[in-house]
N, C-alpha and C. Protein backbone atom coordinates (compact mmCIF):
# COMPACT_ATOMS: atom_id res chain seq x y z
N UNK A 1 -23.68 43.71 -78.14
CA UNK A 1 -23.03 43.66 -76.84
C UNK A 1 -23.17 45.03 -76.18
N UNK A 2 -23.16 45.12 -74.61
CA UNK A 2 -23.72 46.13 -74.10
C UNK A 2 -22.32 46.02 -72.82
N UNK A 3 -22.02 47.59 -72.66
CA UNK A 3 -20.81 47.47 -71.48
C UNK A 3 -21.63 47.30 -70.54
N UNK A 4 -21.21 46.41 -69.50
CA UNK A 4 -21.86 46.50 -67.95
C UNK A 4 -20.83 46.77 -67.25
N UNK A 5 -19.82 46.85 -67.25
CA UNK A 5 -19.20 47.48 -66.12
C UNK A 5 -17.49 47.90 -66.75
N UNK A 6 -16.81 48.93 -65.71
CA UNK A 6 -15.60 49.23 -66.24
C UNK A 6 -14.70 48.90 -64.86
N UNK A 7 -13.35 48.79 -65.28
CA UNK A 7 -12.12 49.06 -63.75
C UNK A 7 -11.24 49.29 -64.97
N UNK A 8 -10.13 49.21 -63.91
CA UNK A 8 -8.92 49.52 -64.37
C UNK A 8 -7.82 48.14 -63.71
N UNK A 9 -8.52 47.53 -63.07
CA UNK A 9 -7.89 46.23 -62.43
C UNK A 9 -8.10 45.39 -63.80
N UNK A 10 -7.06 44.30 -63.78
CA UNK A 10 -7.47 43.32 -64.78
C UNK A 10 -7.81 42.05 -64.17
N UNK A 11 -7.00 41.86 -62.36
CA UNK A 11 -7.56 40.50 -62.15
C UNK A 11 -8.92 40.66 -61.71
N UNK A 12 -9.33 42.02 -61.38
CA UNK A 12 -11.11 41.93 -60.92
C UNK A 12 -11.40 41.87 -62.44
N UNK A 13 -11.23 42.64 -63.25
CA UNK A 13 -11.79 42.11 -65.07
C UNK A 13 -12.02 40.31 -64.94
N UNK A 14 -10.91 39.82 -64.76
CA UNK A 14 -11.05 38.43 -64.74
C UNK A 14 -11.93 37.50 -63.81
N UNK A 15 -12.00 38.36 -63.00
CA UNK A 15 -12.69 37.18 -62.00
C UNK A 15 -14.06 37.57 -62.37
N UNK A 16 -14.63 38.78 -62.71
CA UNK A 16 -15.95 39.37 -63.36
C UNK A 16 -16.44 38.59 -64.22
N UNK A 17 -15.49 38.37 -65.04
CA UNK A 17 -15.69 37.72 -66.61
C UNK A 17 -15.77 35.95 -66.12
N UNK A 18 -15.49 35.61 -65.02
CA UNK A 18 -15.22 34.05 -64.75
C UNK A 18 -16.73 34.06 -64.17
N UNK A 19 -17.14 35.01 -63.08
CA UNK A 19 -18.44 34.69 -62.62
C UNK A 19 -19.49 34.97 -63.31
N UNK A 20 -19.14 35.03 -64.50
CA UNK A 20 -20.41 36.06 -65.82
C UNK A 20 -20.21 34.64 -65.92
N UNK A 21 -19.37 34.09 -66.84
CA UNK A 21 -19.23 32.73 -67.50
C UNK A 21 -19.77 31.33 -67.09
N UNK A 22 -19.20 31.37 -65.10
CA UNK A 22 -20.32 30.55 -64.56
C UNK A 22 -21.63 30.71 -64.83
N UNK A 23 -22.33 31.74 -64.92
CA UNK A 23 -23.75 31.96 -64.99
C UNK A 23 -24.42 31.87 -66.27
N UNK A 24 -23.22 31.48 -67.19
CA UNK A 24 -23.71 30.94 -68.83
C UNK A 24 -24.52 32.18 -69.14
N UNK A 25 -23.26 33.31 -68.84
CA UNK A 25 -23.53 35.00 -69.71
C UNK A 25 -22.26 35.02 -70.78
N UNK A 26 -22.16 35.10 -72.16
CA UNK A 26 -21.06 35.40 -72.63
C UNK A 26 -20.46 36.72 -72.68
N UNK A 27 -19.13 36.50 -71.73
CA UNK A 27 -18.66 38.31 -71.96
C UNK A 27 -17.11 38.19 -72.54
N UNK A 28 -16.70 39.60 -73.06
CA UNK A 28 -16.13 40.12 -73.71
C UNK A 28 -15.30 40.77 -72.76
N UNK A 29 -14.03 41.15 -72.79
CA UNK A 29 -13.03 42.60 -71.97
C UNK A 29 -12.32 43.01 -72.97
N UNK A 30 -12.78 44.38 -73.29
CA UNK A 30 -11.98 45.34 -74.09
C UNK A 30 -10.89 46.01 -73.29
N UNK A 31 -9.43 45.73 -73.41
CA UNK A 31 -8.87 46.58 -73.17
C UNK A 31 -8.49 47.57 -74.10
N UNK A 32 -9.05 49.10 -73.05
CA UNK A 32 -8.85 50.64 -73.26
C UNK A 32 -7.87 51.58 -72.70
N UNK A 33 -7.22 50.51 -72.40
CA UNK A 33 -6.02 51.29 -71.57
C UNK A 33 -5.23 51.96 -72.84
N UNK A 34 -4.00 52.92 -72.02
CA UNK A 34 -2.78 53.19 -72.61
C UNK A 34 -1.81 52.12 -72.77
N UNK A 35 -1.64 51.55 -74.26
CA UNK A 35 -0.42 50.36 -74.37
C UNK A 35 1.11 50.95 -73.70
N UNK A 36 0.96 52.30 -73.82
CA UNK A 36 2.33 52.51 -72.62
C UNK A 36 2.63 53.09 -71.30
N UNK A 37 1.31 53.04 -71.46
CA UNK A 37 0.96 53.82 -69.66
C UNK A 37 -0.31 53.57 -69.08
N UNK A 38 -0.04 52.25 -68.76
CA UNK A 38 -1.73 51.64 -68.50
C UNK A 38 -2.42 52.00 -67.39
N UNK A 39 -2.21 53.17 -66.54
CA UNK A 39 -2.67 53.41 -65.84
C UNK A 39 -3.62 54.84 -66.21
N UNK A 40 -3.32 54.99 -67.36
CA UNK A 40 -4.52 55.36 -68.04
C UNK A 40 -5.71 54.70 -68.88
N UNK A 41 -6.87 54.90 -68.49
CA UNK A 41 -7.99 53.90 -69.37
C UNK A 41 -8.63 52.75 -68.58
N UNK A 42 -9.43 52.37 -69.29
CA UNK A 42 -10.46 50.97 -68.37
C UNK A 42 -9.92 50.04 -68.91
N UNK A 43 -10.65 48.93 -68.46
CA UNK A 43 -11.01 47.89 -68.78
C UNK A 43 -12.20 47.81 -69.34
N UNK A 44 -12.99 47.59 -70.33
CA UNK A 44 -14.39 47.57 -70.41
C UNK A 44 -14.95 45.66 -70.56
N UNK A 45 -16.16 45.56 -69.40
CA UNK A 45 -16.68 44.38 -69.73
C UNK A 45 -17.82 44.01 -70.69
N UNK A 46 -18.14 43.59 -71.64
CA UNK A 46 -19.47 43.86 -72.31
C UNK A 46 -20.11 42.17 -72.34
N UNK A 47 -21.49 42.25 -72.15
CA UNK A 47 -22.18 41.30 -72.58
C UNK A 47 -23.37 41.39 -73.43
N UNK A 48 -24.13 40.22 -73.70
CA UNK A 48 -25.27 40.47 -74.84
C UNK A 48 -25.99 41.60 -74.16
N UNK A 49 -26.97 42.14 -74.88
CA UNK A 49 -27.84 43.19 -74.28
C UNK A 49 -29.26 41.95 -73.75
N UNK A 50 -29.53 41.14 -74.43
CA UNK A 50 -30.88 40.37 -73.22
C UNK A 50 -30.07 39.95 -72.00
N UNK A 51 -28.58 39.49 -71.58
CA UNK A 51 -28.50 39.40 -70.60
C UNK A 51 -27.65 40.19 -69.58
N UNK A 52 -28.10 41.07 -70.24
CA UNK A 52 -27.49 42.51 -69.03
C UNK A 52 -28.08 42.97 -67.81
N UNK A 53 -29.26 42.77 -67.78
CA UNK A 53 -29.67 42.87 -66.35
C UNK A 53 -29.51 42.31 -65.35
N UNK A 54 -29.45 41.21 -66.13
CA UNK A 54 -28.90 39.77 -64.94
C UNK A 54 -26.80 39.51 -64.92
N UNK A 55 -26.48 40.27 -65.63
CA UNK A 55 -25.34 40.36 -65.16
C UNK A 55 -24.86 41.64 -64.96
N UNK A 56 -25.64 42.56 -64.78
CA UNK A 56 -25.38 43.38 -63.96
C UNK A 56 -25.37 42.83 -62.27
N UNK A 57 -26.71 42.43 -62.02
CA UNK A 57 -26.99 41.67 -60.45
C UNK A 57 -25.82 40.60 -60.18
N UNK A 58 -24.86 39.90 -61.13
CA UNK A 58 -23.82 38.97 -60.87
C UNK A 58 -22.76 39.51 -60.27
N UNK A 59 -22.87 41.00 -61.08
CA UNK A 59 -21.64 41.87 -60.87
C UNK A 59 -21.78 42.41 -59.65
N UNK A 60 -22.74 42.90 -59.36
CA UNK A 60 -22.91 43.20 -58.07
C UNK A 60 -22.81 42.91 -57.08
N UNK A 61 -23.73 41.18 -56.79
CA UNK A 61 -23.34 40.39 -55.77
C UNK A 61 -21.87 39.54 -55.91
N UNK A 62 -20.95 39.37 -56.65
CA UNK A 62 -19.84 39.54 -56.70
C UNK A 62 -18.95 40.39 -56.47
N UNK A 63 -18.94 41.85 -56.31
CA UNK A 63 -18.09 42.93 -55.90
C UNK A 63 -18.58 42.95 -54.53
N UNK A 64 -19.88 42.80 -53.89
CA UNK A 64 -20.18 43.17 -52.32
C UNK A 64 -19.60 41.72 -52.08
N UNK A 65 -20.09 40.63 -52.17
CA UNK A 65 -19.18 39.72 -51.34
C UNK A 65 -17.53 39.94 -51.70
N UNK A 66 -16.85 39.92 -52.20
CA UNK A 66 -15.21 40.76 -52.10
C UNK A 66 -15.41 41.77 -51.10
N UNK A 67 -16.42 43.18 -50.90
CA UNK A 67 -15.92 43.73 -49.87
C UNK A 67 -16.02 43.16 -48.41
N UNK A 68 -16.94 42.36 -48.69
CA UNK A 68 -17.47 41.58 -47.03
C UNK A 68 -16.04 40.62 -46.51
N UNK A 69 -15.34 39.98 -47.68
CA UNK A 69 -13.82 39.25 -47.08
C UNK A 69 -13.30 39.66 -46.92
C-alpha cells in the first residue's frame, strides 16, 4: 500500500475513500492524529501501489470539482 494523499478532515477522508471505492481502487485511512488533541496529525489515505496513479487522478478530479461547488 502506497499513501496518496493526507488531510486532517475526516469527512473529505471519507468521501476520498467512497470515490476511490467507486472506481474499484481498494483504500485504507490511517488515522495519525492525536487521540487527545486531534487537531494534531493527518489522516493518511493509502492504496495498492499499481493503482496509485489512477487514484491519484480520482483524487484530484474529486477535490477540483468540490472547489468548483
Amino acid at each position: 500500500m502506497k499513501i496518496v494523499h493526507t488531510t486532517q478532515d475526516r469527512i473529505i477522508a471519507n468521501i476520498l475513500k467512497a470515490e476511490l471505492e467507486n472506481n474499484n481502487i481498494e483504500t485504507v485511512i490511517m488515522d495519525k492524529r492525536d487521540s487527545s488533541i486531534s487537531s494534531f496529525g493527518y489522516l493518511e489515505i493509502y492504496v495498492p501501489e499499481p493503482d496509485f496513479e489512477t487514484a491519484k487522478r480520482v483524487i484530484e478530479e474529486s477535490l477540483k470539482n468540490d472547489e468548483e461547488e
